[in-house]
Protein backbone atom coordinates (compact mmCIF):
# COMPACT_ATOMS: atom_id res chain seq x y z
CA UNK A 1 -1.68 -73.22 93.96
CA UNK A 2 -2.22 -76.90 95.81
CA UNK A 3 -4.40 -75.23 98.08
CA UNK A 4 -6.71 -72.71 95.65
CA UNK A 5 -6.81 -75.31 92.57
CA UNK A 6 -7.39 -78.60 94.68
CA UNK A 7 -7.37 -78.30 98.36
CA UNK A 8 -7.08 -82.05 98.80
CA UNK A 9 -7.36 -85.40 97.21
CA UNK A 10 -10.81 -86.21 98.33
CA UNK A 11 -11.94 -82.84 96.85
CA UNK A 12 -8.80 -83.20 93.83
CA UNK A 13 -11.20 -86.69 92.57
CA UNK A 14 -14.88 -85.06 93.68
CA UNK A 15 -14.73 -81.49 92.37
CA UNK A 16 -14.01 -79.82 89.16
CA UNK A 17 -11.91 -77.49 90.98
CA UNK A 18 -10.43 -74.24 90.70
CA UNK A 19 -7.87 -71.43 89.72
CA UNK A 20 -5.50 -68.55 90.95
CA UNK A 21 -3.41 -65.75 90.65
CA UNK A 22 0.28 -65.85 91.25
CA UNK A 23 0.96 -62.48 90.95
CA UNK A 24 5.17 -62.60 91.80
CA UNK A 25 7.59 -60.13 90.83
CA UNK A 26 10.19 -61.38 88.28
CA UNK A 27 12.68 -63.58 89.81
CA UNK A 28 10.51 -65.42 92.15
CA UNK A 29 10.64 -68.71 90.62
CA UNK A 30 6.78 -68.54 89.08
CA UNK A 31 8.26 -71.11 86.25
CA UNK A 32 10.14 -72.97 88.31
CA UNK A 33 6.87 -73.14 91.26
CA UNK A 34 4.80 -74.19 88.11
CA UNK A 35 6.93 -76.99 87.11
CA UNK A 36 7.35 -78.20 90.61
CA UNK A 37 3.48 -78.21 90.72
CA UNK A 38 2.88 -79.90 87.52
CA UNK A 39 5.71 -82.57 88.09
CA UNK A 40 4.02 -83.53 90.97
CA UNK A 41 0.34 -83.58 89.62
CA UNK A 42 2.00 -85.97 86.80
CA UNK A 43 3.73 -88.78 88.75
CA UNK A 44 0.69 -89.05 90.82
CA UNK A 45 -2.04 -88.85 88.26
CA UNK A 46 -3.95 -92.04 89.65
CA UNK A 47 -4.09 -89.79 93.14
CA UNK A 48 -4.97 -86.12 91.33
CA UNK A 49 -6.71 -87.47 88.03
CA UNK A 50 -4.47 -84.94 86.23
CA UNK A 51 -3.00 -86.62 83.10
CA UNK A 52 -2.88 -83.47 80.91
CA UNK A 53 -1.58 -80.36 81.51
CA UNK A 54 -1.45 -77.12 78.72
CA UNK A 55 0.66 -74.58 79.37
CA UNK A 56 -0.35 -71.07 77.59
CA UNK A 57 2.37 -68.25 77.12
CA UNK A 58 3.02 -65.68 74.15
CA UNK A 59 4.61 -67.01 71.28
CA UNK A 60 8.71 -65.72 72.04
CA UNK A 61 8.50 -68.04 75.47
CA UNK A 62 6.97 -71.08 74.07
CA UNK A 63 10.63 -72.66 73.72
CA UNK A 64 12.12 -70.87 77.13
CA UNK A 65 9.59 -72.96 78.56
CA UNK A 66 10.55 -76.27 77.07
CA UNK A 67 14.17 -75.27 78.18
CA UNK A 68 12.86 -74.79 81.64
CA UNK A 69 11.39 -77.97 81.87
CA UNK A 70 14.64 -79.70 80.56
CA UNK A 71 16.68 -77.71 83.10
CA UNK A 72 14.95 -78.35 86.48
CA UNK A 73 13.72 -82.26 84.99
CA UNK A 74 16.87 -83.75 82.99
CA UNK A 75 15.88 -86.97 83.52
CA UNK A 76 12.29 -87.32 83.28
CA UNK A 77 10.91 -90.15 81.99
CA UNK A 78 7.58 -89.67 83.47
CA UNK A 79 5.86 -87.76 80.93
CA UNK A 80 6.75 -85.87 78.00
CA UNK A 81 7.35 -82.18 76.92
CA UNK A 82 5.36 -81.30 73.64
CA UNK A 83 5.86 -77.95 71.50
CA UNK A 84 4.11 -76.91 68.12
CA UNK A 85 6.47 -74.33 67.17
CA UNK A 86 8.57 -76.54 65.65
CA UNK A 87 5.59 -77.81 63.52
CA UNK A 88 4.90 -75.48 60.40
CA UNK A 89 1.58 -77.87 58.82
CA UNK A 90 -1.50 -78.25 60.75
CA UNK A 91 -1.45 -82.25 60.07
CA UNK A 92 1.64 -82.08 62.42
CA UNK A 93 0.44 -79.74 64.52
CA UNK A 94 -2.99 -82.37 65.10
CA UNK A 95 -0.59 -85.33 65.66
CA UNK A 96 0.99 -83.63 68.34
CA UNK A 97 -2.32 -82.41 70.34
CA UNK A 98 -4.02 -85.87 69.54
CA UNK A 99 -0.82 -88.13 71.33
CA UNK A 100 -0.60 -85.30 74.17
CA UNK A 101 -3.95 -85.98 74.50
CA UNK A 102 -3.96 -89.81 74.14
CA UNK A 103 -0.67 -90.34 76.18
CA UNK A 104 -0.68 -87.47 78.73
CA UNK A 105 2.15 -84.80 79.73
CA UNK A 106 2.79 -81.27 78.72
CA UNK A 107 1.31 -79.18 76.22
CA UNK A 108 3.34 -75.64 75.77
CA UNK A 109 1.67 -73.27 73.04
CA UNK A 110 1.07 -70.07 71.83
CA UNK A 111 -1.77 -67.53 72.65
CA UNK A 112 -2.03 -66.42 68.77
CA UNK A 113 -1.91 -70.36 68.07
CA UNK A 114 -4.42 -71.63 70.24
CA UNK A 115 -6.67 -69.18 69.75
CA UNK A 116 -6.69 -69.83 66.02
CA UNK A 117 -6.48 -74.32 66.51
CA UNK A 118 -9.24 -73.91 68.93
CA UNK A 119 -12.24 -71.36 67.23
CA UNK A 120 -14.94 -74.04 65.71
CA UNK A 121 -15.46 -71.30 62.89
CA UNK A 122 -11.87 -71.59 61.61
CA UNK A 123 -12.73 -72.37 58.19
CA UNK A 124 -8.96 -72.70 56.77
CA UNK A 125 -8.93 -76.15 59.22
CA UNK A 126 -11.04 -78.99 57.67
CA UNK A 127 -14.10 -80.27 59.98
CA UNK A 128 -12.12 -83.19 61.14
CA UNK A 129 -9.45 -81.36 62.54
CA UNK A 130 -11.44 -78.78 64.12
CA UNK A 131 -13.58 -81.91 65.49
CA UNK A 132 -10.07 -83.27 67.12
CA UNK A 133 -8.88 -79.83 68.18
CA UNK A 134 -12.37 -78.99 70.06
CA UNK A 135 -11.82 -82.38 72.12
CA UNK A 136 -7.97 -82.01 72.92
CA UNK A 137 -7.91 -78.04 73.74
CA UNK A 138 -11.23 -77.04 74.58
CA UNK A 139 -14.18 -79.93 75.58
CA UNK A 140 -13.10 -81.62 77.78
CA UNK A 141 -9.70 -80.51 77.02
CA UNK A 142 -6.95 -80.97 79.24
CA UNK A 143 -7.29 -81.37 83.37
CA UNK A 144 -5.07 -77.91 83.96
CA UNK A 145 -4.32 -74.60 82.78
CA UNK A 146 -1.36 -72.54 82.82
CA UNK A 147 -1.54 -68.79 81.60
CA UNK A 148 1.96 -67.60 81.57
CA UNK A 149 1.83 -63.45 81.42
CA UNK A 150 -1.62 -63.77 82.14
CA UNK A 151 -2.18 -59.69 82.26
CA UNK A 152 -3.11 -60.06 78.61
CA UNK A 153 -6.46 -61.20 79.96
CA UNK A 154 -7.54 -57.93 80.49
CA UNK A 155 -10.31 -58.14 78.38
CA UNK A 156 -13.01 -60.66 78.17
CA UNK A 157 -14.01 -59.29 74.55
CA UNK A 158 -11.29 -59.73 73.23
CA UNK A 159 -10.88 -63.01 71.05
CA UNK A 160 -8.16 -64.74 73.00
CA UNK A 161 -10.04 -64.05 76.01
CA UNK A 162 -13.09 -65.54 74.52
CA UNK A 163 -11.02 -68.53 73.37
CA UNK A 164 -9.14 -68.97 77.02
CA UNK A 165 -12.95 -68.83 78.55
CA UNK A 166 -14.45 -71.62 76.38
CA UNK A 167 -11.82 -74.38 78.50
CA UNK A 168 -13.92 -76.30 80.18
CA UNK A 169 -11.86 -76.90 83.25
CA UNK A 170 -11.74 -74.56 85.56
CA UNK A 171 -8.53 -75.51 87.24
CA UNK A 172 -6.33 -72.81 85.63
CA UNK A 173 -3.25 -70.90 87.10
CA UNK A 174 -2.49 -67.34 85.86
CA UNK A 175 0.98 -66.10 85.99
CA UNK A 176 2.05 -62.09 86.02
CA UNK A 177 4.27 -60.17 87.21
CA UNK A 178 2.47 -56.42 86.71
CA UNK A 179 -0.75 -57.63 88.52
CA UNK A 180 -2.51 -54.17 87.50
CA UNK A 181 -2.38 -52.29 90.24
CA UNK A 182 -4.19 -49.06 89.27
CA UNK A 183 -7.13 -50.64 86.89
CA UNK A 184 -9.95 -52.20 88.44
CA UNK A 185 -12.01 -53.05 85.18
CA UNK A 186 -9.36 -55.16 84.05
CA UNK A 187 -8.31 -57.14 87.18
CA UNK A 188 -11.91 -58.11 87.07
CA UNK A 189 -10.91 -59.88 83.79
CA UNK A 190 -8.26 -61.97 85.21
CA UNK A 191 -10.79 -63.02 88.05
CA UNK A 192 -13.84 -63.89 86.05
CA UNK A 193 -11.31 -66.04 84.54
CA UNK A 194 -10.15 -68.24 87.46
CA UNK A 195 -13.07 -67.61 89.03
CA UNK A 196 -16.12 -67.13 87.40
CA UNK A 197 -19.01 -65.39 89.12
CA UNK A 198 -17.18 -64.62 92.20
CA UNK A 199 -17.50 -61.39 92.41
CA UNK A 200 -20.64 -60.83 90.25
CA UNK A 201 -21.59 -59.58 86.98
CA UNK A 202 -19.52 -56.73 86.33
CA UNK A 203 -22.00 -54.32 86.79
CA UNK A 204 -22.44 -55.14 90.25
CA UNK A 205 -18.28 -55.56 90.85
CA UNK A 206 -18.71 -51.55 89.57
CA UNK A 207 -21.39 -50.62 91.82
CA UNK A 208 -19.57 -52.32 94.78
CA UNK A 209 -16.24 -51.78 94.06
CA UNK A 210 -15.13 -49.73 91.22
CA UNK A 211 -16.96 -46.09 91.34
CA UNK A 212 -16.86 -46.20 95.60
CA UNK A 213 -12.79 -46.91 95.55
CA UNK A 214 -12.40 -44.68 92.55
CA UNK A 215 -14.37 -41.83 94.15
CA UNK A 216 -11.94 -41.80 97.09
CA UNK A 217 -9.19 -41.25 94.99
CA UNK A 218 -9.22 -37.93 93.02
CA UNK A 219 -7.67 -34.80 95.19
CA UNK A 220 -11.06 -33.30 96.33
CA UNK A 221 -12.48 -36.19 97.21
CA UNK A 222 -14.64 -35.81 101.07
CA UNK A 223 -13.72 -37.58 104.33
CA UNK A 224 -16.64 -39.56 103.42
CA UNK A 225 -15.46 -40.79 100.17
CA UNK A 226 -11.76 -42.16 101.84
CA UNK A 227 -13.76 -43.81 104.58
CA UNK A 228 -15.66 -45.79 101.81
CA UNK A 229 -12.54 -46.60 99.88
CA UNK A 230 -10.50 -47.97 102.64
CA UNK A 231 -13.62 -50.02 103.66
CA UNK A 232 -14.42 -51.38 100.08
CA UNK A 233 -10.90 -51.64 99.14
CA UNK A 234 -10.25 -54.09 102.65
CA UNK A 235 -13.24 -56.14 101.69
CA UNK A 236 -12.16 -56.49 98.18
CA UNK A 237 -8.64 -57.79 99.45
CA UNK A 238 -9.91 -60.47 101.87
CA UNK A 239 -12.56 -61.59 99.01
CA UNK A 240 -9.44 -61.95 97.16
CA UNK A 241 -7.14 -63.22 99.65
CA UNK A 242 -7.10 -66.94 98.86
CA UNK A 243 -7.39 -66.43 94.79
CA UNK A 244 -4.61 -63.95 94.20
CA UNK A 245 -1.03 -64.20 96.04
CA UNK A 246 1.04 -60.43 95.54
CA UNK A 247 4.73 -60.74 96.79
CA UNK A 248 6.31 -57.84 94.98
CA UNK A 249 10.32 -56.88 95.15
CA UNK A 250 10.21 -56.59 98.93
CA UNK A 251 10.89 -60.47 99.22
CA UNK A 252 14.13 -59.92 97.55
CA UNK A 253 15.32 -56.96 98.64
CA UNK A 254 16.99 -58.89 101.87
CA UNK A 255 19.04 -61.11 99.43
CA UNK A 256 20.24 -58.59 96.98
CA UNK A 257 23.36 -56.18 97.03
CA UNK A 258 22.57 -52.31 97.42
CA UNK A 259 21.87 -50.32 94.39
CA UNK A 260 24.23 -47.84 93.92
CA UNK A 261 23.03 -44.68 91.43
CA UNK A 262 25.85 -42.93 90.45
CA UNK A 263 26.02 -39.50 88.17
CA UNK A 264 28.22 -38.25 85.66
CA UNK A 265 28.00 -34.67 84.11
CA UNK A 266 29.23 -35.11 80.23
CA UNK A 267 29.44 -31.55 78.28
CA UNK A 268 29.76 -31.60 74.58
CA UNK A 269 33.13 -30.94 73.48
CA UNK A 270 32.01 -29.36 69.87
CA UNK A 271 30.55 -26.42 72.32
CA UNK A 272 33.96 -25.39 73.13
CA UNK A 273 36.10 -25.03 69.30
CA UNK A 274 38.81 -23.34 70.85
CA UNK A 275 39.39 -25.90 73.42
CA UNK A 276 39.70 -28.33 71.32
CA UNK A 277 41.75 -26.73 68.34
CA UNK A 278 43.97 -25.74 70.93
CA UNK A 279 44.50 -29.25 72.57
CA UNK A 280 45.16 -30.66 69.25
CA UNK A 281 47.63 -28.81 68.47
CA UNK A 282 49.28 -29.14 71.58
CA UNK A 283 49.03 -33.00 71.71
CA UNK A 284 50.38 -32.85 67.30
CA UNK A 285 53.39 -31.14 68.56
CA UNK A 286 54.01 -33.31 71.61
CA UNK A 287 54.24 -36.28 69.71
CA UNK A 288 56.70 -35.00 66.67
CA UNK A 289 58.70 -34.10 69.71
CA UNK A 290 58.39 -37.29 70.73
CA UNK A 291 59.14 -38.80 67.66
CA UNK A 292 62.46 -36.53 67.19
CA UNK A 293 63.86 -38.23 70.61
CA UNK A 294 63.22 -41.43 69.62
CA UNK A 295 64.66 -41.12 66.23
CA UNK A 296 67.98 -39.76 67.58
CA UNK A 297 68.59 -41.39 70.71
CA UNK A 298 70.76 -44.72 70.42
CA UNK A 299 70.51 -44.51 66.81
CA UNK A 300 73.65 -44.85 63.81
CA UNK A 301 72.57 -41.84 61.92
CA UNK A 302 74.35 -38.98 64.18
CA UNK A 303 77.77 -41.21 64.37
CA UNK A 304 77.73 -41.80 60.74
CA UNK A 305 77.16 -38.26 59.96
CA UNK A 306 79.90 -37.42 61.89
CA UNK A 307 82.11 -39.77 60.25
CA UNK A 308 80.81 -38.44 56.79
CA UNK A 309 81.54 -34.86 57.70
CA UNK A 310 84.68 -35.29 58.86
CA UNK A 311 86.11 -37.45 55.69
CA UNK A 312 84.65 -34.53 53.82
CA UNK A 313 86.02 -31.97 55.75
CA UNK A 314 90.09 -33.79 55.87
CA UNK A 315 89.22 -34.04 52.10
CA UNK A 316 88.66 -30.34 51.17
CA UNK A 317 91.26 -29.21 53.59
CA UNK A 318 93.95 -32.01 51.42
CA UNK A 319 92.39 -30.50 48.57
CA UNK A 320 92.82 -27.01 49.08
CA UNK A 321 96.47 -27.47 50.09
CA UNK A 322 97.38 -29.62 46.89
CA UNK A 323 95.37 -26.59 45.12
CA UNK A 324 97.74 -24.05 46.60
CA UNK A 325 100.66 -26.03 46.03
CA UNK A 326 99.74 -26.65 42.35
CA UNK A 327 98.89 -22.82 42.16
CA UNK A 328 102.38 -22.23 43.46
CA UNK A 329 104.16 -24.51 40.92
CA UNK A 330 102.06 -22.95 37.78
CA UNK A 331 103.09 -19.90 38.65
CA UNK A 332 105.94 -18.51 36.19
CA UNK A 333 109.31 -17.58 37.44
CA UNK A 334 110.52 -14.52 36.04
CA UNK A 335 113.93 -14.70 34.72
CA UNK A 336 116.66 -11.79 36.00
CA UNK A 337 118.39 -10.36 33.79
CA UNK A 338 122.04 -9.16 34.97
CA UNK A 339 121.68 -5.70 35.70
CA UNK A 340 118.64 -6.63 37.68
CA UNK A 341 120.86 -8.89 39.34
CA UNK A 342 123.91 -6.88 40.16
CA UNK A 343 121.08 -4.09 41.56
CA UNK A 344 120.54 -6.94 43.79
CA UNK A 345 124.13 -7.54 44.68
């Protein structure tokens, strides 16, 4: 970034500079390279002339930034860290920009935001703060650019293109991860950007580049036709070779555990009724049987039962015997009369 934004100090003071691509795969460190970069530029900004420094992402990083810089910087007292979500008014909003701008440091901000603080036609802003935010974020603005996700670039009609393009310094950084890797028309976007006029107008970076690479690339395509791909598509890297820097997950692979894939075969159990009515049932009566043994093992209830029934059963035996005995002594005793009795004799 040192080398495609500034190349030295000499050139740093004489030159308005530069931009690039940093086209990393996540987990490369682009925020943390950034920081590093504008840290440096900061502390030394009688050397590099660079004071101010905005820092462009969409709106749901704006404060993972800020965090960033608070992480990797706890105790910097060098410059200061300045955020407009916080700020609902645009009065706030202005006395932020106009001491970044006065005082120097970082500037982290929206794409939606800055794209509606920066168009001169905004008529909801009064002149005087259009006036302010024309000098702070646009002419002359501040002395570097940072486009975090910068793949929304990818087209210059757009109005937040149009807004990024009307910065008047040309030292800007783009950050991606996805640097679009099948669409030519739109990396062309992201170029003119850092670059402006290096590859042409963009009919001429069709002519030369576009329609001869994307002739070589449909299925019928001649021997011809590859040979001028391959030969356009080489010249278009090495044009590129010192603006855009690609390291994609190759760099990490040598650091990171295998990736393991595994497979699992799930069937839905409501396709089989039967199965499932019968294993129900099956697991229903398990547990009552369960339930039964655990109810009667070690418990009181079987030796006072057995207590129980045999009081009751001593008691109706001792009962039936003083029944029988009182039967016996109700009965009448018949009285023999004395010819009965000497029959007897």
């Amino acid at each position: 970034m040192w080398d495609a934004c500034f190349e030295s100090l000499e050139r740093a003071k004489s030159t308005t500079g530069s931009g690039c691509i940093l086209a990393h795969c996540m987990g490369l460190g682009k925020t943390l390279q950034v920081i590093t970069l504008a840290h440096t530029l900061l502390i030394n900004n009688e050397e590099t002339k660079v004071r101010k420094v905005l820092v462009v992402s969409p709106l749901n990083t704006v404060l993972n930034w800020v965090n960033e810089f608070k992480q990797w910087l706890p105790d910097n007292d060098d410059f200061e860290i300045f955020e407009l979500v916080s700020f609902k008014q645009n009065y706030e909003r202005q006395y932020q920009i106009k001491t970044w701008h006065n005082c120097g440091g970082v500037l982290i901000i929206g794409y939606d935001m800055f794209r509606n603080l920066s168009n001169p036609d905004n008529k909801r802003l009064s002149k005087k703060m259009r006036s302010a935010f024309q000098e702070a974020l646009v002419d002359p603005g501040p002395d570097l650019v940072i486009c975090d996700e910068g793949h929304l670039l990818k087209n210059e009609k757009t109005n937040l293109s149009i807004a990024m393009n009307r910065i008047k310094t040309l030292r800007r950084i783009v950050l991606t991860g996805t640097p679009l890797q099948n669409n030519l028309k739109e990396y062309f976007c992201m170029v003119q950007f850092i670059k402006p006029n290096l590859m042409g107008t963009y009919k001429e970076y069709l002519n030369r580049f576009v329609n001869p690479i994307t002739n070589g690339q449909y299925t019928d395509s001649t021997p011809q036709n590859l040979q001028i791909m391959r030969k356009r598509s080489h010249v278009l890297y090495k044009m590129l070779d010192g603006v855009v820097q690609r390291r994609d997950y190759s760099v990490l692979e040598p650091y990171l555990p295998p990736k393991f894939i595994h497979f699992q075969a799930l069937q839905r159990i409501c396709a089989y009724p039967r199965v499932l009515l019968d294993k129900s049932i099956e697991m229903k009566l398990a547990k009552e049987r369960r339930d039964d043994s655990e109810e009667s093992e070690g418990s009181l209830k079987d030796f006072i039962n057995d207590e129980d029934e045999d009081s009751t059963s001593s008691s109706s035996n001792s009962g039936s015997d003083s029944e029988n005995e009182g039967k016996k002594e109700t009965n009448p005793r018949k009285r023999l009369t004395r010819a009965a009795a000497a029959l007897g004799e």
